[in-house]
C-alpha atoms as a PDB file:
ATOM      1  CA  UNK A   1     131.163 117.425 -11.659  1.00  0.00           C
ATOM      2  CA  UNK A   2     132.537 118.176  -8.155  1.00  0.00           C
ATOM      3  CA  UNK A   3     129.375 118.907  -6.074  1.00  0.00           C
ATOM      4  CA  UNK A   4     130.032 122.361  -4.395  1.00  0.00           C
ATOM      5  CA  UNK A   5     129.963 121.740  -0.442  1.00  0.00           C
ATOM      6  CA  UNK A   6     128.221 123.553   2.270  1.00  0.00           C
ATOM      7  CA  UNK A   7     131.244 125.322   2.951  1.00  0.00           C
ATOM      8  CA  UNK A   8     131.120 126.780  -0.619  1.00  0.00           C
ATOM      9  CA  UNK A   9     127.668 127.740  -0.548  1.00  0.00           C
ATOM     10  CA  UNK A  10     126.906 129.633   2.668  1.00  0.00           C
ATOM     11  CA  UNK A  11     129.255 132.284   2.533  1.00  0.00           C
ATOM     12  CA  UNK A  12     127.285 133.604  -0.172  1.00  0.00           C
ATOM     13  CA  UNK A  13     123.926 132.950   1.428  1.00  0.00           C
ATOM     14  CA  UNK A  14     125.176 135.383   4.373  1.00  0.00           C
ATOM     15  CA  UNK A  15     125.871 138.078   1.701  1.00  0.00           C
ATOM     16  CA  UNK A  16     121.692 137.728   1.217  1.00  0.00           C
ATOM     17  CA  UNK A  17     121.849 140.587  -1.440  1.00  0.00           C
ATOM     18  CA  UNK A  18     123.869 138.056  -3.251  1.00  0.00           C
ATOM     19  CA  UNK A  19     121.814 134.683  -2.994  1.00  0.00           C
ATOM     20  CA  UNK A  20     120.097 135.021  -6.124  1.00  0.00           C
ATOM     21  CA  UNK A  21     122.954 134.809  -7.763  1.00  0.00           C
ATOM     22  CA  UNK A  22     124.276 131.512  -6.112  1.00  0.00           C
ATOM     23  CA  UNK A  23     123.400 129.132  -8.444  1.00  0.00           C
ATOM     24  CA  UNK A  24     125.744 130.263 -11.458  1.00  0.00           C
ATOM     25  CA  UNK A  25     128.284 131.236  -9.019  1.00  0.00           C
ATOM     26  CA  UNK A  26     128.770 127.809  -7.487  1.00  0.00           C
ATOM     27  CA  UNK A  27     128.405 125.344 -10.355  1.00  0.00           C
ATOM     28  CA  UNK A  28     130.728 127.248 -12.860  1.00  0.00           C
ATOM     29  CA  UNK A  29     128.205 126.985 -15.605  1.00  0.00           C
ATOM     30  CA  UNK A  30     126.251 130.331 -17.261  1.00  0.00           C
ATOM     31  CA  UNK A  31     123.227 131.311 -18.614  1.00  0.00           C
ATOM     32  CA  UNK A  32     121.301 132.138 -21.595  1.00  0.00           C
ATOM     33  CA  UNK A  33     117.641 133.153 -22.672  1.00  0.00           C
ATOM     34  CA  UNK A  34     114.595 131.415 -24.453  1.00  0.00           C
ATOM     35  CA  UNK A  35     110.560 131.839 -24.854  1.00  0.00           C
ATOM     36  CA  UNK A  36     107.429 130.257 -22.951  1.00  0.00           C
ATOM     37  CA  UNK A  37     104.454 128.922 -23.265  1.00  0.00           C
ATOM     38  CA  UNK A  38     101.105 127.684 -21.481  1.00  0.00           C
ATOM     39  CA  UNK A  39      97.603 125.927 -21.610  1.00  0.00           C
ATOM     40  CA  UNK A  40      95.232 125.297 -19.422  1.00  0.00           C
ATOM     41  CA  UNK A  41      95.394 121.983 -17.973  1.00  0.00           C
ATOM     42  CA  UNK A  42      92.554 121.798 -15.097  1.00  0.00           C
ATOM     43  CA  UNK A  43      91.614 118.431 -13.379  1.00  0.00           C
ATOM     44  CA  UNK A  44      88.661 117.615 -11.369  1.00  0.00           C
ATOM     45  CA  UNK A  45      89.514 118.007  -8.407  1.00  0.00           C
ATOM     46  CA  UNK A  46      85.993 118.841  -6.829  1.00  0.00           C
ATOM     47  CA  UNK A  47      85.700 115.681  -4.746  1.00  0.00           C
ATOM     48  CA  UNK A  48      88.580 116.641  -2.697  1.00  0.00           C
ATOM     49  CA  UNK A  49      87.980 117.859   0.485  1.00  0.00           C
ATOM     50  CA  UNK A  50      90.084 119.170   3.661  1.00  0.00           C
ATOM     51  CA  UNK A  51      90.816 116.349   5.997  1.00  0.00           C
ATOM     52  CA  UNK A  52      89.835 116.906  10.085  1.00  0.00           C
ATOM     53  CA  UNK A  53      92.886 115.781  10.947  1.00  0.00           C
ATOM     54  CA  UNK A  54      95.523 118.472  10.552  1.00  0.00           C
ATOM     55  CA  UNK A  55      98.653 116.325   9.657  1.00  0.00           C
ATOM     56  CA  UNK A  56      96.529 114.761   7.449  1.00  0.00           C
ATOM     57  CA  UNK A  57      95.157 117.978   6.123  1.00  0.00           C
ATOM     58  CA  UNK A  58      98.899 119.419   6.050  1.00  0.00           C
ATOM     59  CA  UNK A  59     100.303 116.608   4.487  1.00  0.00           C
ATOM     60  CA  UNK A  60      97.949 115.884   1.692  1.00  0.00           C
ATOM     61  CA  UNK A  61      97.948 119.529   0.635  1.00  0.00           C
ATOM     62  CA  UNK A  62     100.498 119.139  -2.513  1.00  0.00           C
ATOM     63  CA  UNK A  63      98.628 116.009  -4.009  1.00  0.00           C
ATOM     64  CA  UNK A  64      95.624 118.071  -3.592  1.00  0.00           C
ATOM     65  CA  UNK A  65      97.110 121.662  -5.397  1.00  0.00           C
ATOM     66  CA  UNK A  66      98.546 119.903  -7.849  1.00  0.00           C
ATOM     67  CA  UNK A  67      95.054 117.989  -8.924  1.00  0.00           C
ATOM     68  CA  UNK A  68      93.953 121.683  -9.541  1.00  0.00           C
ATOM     69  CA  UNK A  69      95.850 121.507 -12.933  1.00  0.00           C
ATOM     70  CA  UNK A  70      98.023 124.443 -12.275  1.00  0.00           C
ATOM     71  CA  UNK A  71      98.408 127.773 -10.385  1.00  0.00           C
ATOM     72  CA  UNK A  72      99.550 131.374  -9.675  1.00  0.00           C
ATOM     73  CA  UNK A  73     102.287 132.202  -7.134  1.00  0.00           C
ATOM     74  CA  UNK A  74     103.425 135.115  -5.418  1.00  0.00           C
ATOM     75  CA  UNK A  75     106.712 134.503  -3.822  1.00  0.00           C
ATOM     76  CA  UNK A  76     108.308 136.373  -1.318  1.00  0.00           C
ATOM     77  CA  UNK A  77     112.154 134.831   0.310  1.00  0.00           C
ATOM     78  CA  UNK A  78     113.992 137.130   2.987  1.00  0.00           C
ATOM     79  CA  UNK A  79     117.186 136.376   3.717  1.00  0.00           C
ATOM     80  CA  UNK A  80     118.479 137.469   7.049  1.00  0.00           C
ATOM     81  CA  UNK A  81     121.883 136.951   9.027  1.00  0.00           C
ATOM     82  CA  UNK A  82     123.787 138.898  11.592  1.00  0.00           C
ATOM     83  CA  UNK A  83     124.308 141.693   9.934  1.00  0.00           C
ATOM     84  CA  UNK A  84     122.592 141.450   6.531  1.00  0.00           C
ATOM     85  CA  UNK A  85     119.036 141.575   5.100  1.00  0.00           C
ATOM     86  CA  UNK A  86     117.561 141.150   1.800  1.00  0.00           C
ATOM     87  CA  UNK A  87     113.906 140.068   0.576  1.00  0.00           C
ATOM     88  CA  UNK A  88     113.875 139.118  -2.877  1.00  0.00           C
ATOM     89  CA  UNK A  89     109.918 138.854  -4.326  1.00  0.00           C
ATOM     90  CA  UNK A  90     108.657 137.007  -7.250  1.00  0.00           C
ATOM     91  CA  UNK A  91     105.402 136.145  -9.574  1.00  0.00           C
ATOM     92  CA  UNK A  92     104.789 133.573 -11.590  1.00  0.00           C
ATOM     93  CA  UNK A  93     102.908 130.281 -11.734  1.00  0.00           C
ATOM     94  CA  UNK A  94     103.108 126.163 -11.791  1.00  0.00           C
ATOM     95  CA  UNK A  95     101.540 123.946 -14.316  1.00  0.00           C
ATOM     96  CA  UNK A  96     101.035 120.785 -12.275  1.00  0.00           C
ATOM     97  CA  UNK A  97     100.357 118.509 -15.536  1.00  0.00           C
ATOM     98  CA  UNK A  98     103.654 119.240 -17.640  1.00  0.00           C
ATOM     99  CA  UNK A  99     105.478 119.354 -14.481  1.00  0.00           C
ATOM    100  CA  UNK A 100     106.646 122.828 -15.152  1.00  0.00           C
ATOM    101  CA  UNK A 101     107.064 126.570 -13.523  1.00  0.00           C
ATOM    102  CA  UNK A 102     107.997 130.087 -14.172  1.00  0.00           C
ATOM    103  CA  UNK A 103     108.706 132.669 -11.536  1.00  0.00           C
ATOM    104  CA  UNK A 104     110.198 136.286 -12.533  1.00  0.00           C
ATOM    105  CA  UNK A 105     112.088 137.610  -9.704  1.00  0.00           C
ATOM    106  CA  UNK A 106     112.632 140.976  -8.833  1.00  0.00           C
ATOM    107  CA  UNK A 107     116.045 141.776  -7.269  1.00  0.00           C
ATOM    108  CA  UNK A 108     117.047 143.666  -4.202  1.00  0.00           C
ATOM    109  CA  UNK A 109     119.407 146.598  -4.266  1.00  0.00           C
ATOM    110  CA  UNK A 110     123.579 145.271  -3.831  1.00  0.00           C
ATOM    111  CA  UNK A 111     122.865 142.241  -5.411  1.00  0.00           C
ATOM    112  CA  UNK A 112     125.276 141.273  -8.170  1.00  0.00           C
ATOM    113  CA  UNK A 113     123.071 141.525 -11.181  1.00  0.00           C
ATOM    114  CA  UNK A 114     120.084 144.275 -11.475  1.00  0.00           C
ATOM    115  CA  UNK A 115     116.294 143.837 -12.781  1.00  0.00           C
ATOM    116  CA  UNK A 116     114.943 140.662 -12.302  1.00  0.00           C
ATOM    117  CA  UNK A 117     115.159 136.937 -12.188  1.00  0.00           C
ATOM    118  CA  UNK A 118     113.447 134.525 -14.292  1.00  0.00           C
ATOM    119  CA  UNK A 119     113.145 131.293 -13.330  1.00  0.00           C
ATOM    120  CA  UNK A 120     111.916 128.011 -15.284  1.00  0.00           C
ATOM    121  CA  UNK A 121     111.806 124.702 -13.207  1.00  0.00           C
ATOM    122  CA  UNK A 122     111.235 121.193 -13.629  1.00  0.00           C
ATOM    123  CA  UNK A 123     111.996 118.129 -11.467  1.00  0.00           C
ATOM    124  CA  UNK A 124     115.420 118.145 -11.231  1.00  0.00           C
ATOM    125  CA  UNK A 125     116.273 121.015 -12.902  1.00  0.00           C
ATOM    126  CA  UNK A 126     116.504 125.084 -13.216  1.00  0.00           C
ATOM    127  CA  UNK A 127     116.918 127.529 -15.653  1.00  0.00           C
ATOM    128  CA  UNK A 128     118.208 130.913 -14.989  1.00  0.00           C
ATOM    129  CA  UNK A 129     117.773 134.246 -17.060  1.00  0.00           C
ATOM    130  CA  UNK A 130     119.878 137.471 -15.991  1.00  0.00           C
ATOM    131  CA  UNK A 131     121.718 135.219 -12.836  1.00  0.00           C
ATOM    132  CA  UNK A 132     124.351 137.369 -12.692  1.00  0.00           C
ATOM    133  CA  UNK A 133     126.874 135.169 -14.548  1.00  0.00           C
ATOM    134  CA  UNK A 134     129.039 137.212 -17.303  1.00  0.00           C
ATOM    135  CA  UNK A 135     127.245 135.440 -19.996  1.00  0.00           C
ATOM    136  CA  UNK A 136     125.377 136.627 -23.052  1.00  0.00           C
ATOM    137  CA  UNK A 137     122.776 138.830 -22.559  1.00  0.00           C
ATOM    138  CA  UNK A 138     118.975 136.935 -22.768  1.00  0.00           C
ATOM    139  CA  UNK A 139     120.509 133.695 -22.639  1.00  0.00           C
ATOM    140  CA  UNK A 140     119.973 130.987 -20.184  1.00  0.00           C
ATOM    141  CA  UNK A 141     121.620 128.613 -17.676  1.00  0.00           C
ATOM    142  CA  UNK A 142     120.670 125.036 -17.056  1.00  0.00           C
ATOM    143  CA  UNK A 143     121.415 123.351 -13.784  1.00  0.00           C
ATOM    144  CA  UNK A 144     120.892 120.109 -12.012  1.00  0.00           C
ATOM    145  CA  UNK A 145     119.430 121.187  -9.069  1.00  0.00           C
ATOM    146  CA  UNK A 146     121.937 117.967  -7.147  1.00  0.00           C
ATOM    147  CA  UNK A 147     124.487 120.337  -7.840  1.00  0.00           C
ATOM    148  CA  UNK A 148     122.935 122.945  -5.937  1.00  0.00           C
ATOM    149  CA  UNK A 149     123.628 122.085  -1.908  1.00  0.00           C
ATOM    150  CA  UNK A 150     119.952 124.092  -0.933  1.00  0.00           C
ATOM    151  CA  UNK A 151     118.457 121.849  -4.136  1.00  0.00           C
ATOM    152  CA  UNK A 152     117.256 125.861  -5.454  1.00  0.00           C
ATOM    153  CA  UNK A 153     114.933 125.803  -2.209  1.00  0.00           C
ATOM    154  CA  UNK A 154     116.333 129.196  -1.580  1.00  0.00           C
ATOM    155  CA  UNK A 155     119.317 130.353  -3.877  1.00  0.00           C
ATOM    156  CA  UNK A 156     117.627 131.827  -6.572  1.00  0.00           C
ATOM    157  CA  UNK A 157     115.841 134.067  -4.510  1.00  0.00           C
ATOM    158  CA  UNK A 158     112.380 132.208  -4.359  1.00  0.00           C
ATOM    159  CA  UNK A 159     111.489 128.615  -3.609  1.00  0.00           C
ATOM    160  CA  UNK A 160     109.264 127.336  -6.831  1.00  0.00           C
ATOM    161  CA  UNK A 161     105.676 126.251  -6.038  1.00  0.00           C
ATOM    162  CA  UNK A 162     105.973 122.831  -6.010  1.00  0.00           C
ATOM    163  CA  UNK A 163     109.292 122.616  -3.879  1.00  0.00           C
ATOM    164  CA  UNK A 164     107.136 124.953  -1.216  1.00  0.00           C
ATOM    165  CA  UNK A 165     104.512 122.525  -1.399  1.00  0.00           C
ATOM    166  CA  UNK A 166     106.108 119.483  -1.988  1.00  0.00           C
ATOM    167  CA  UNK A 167     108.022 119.875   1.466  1.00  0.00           C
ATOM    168  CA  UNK A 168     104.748 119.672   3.399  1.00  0.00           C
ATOM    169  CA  UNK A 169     104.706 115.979   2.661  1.00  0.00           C
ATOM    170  CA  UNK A 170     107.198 115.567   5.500  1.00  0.00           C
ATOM    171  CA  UNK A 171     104.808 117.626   8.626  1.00  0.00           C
ATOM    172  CA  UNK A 172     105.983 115.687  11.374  1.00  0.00           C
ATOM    173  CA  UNK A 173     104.072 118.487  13.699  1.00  0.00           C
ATOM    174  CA  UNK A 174     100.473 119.973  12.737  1.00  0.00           C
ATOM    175  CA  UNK A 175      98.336 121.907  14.828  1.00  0.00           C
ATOM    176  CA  UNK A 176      95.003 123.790  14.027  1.00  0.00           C
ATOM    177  CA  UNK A 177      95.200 127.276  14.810  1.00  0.00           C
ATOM    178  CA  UNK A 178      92.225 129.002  13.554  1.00  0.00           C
ATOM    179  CA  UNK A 179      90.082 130.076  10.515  1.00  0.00           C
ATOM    180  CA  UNK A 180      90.366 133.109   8.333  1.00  0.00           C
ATOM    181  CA  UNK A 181      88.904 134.464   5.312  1.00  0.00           C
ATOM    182  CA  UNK A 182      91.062 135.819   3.048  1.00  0.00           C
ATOM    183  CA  UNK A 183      89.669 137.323  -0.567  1.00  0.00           C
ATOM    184  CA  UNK A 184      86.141 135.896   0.182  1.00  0.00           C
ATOM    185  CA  UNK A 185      87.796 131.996   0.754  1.00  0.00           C
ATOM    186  CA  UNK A 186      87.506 130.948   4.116  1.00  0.00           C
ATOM    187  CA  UNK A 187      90.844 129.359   5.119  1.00  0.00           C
ATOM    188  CA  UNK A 188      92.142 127.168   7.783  1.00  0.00           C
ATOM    189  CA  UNK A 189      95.637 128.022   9.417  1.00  0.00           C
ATOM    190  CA  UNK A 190      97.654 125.428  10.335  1.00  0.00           C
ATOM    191  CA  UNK A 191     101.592 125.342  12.260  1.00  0.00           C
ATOM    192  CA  UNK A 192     103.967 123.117  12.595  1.00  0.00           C
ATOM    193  CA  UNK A 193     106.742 121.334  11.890  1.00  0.00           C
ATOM    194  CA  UNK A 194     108.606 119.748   8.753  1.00  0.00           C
ATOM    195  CA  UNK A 195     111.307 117.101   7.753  1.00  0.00           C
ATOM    196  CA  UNK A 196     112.822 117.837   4.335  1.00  0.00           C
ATOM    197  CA  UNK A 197     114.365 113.893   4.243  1.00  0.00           C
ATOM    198  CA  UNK A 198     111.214 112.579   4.902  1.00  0.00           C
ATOM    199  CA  UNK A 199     109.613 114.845   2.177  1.00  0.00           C
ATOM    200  CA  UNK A 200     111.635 114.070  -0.464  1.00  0.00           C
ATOM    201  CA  UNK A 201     110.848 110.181   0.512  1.00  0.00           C
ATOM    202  CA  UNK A 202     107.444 110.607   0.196  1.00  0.00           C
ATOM    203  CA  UNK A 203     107.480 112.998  -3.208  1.00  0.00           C
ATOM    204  CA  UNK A 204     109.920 110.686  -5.228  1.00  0.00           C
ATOM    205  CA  UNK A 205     111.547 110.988  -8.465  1.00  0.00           C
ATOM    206  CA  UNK A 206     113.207 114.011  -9.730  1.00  0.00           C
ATOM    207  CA  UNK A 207     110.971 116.234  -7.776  1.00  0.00           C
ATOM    208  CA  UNK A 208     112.491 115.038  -4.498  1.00  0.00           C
ATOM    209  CA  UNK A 209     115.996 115.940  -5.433  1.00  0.00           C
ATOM    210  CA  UNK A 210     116.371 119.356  -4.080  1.00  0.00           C
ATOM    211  CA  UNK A 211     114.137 118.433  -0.955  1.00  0.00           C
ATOM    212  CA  UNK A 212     116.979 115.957  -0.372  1.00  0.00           C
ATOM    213  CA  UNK A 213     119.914 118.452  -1.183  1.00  0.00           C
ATOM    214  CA  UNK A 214     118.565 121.150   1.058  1.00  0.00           C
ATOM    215  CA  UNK A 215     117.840 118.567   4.138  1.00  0.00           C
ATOM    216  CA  UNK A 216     121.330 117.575   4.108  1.00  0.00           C
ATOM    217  CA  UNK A 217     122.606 121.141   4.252  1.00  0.00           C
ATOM    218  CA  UNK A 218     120.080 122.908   6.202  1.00  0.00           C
ATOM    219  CA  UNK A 219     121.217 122.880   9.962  1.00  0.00           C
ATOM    220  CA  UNK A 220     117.604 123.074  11.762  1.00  0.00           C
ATOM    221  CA  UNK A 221     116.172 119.866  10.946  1.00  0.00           C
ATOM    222  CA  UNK A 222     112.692 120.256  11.903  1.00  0.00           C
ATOM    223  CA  UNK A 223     111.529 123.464   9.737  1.00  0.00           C
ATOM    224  CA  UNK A 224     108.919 125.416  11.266  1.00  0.00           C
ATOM    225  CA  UNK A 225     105.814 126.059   8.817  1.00  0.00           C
ATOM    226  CA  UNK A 226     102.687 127.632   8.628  1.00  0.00           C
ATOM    227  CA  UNK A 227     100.101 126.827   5.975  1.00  0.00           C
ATOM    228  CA  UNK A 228      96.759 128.263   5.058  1.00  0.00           C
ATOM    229  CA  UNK A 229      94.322 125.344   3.021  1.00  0.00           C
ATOM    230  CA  UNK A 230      91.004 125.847   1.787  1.00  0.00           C
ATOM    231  CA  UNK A 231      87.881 123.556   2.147  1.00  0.00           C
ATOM    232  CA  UNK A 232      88.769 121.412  -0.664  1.00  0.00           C
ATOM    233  CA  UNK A 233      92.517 121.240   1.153  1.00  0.00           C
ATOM    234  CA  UNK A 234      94.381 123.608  -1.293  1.00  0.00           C
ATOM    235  CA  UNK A 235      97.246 124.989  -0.565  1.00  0.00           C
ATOM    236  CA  UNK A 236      97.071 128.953  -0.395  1.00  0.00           C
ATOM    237  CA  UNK A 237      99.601 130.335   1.091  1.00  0.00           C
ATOM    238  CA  UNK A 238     102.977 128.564   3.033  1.00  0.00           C
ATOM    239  CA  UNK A 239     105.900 130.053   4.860  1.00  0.00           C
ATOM    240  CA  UNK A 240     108.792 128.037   5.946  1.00  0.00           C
ATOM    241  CA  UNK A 241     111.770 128.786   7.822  1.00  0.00           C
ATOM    242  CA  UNK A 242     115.083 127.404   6.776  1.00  0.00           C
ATOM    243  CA  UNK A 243     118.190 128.156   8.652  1.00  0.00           C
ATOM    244  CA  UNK A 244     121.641 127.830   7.266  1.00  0.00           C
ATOM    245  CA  UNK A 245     125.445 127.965   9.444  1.00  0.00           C
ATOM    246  CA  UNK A 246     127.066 131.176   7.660  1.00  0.00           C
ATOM    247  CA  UNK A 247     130.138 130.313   8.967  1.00  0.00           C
ATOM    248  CA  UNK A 248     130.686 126.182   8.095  1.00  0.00           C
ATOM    249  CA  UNK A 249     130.210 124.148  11.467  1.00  0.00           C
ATOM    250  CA  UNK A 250     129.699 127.383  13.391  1.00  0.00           C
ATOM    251  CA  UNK A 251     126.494 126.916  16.394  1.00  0.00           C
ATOM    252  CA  UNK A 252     126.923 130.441  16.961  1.00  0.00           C
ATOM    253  CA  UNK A 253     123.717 132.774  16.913  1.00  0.00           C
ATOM    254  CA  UNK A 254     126.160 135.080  14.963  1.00  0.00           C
ATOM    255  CA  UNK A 255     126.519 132.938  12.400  1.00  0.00           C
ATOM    256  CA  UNK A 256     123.839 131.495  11.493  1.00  0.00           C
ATOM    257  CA  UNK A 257     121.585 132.939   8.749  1.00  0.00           C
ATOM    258  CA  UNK A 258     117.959 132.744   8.186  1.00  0.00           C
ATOM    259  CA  UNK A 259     115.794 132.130   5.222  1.00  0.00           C
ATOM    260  CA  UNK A 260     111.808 132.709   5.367  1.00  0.00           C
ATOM    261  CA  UNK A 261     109.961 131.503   2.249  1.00  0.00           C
ATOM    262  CA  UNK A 262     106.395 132.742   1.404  1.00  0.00           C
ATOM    263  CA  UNK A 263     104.642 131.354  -1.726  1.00  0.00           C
ATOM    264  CA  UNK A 264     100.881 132.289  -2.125  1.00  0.00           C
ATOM    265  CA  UNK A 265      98.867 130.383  -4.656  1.00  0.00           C
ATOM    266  CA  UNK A 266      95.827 131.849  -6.171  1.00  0.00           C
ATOM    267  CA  UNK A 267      93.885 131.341  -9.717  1.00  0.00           C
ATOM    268  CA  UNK A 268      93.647 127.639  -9.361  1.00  0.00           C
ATOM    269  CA  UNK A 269      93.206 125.693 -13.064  1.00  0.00           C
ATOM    270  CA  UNK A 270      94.082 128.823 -14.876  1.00  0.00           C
ATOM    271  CA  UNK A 271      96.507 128.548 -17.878  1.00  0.00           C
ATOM    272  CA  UNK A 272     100.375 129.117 -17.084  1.00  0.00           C
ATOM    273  CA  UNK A 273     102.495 130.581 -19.456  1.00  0.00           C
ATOM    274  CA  UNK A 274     105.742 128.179 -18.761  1.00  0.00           C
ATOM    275  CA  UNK A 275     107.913 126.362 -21.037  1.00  0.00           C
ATOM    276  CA  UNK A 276     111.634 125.226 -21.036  1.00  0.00           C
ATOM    277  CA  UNK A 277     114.121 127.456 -23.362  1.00  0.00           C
ATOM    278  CA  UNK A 278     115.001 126.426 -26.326  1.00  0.00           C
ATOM    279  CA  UNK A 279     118.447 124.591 -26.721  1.00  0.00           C
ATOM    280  CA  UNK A 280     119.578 127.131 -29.355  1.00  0.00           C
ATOM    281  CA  UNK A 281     119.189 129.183 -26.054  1.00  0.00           C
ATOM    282  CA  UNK A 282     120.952 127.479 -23.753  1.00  0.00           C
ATOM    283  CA  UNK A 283     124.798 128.662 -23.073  1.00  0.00           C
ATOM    284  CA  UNK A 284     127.272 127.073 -21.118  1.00  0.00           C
ATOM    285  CA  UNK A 285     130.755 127.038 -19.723  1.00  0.00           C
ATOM    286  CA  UNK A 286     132.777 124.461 -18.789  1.00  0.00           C
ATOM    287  CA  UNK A 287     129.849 122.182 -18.740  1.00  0.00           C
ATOM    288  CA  UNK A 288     129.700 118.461 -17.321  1.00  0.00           C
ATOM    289  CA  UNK A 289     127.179 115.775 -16.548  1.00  0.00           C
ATOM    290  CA  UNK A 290     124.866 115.758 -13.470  1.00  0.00           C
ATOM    291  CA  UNK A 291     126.016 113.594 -10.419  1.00  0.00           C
ATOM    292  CA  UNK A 292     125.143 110.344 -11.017  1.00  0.00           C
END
């Protein structure tokens, strides 16, 4: 399949009330539904503990979270251009053992479908529930993420826990900026600066695919961060700040549209109810391989 281009996807990013739709939109392919599942899969992970050197700290914070066997995420993405705004929120969770996440989004007013989102991801691959797509209702869509040009870092209206995370492996900036406590944990906050390339390099496999996608389409390189760890380095909370050209090859300040990402992690080693659809499940139009 034809990879859709930057061109192709940022017009729709600049309609934000549209961007959780994108990923059905662009690829061609729609959606159907399917059930979940979860277990508790907690490692130890007590010996860890929060490096003194921030970019240390920052950068070892997705190995750490993920040693924690799985977690739950609030998500919130707002999506903000010229002359458009839209924040899309989500809840779900990330079982760092099978690899696997749910998130069920709730959708802004405008957009093209109503309701909600849901989400299940895996290296390398998304499914979509209710995207929008004129497809049959509860069914789901399945999607290489390579054929998304953000690598789902933003178009389905949330950016999954491990993505969020995984990008901190490319801090390139870190700076300690003080301490807060935040439901009884005491927290250190941390800014900076991030290279999606050099995160996907060191995250690998599958899971670096959309870090890769969305660092050759985002146009600010370094992507400001901030991050909030615990004492055993976990990763509590992270914004990010992506910025797409709404107009392709524009510089203009009209043009350009940004994308803030929140994910907050919480419940560390408690069971996730996440599993991929089932295949009866699964519909599909005009579907083709993944780029090789």
């Amino acid at each position: 399949m034809k990879m859709p281009n930057q061109s192709q996807l940022l017009p729709h990013v600049r309609s934000a009330a549209r961007a959780v739709v994108l990923a059905a939109a662009l690829t061609g392919l729609a959606a159907c539904s399917g059930g979940s599942g979860g277990a508790d899969h907690r490692q130890d992970s007590s010996a860890d503990q929060l490096a003194a050197d921030p970019l240390t700290a920052v950068r070892g914070a997705a190995d750490i979270t993920g040693r924690t066997g799985s977690a739950h995420a609030v998500t919130e993405l707002v999506t903000e251009s010229a002359d458009k705004k839209a924040v899309f929120t989500g809840v779900g969770g990330y079982d760092y053992v099978k690899r696997i996440g749910r998130l069920e989004v709730a959708v802004p007013p405008g957009a093209a479908t109503t309701g909600k989102i849901v989400e299940v991801v895996l290296p390398g691959i998304v499914y979509l529930q209710n995207s929008g797509a004129k497809v049959p209702v509860g069914k789901w869509v399945k999607l290489d993420v390579r054929q998304l040009p953000d690598g789902n870092l933003v178009s389905s209206g949330a950016t999954d826990p491990a993505g969020a995370a995984g990008a901190l492996r490319g801090a390139q900036k870190a700076e300690l900026v003080g301490g807060e406590t935040v439901d009884g944990v005491a927290l250190k906050h941390y800014r900076g600066t991030l290279d999606l390339a050099k995160a996907a390099e060191a995250t690998g496999g599958r899971g670096a695919d959309g870090l890769r996608m969305a660092a050759q389409t985002f146009t600010v390189k370094e992507v400001p961060y901030e991050v909030w760890l615990d004492g055993q380095g976990r990763l509590h909370k992270v914004v990010e700040v992506f910025s797409f050209a709404g107009v392709a090859g524009s510089k203009e300040a009209k043009d350009q549209v940004k994308v803030t990402s929140t994910t907050s992690l919480r419940d560390f080693g408690k069971a996730v109810d996440a599993a991929e659809p089932a295949a009866a499940d699964i519909w599909s139009m005009n579907a083709t391989e993944p780029p090789k």
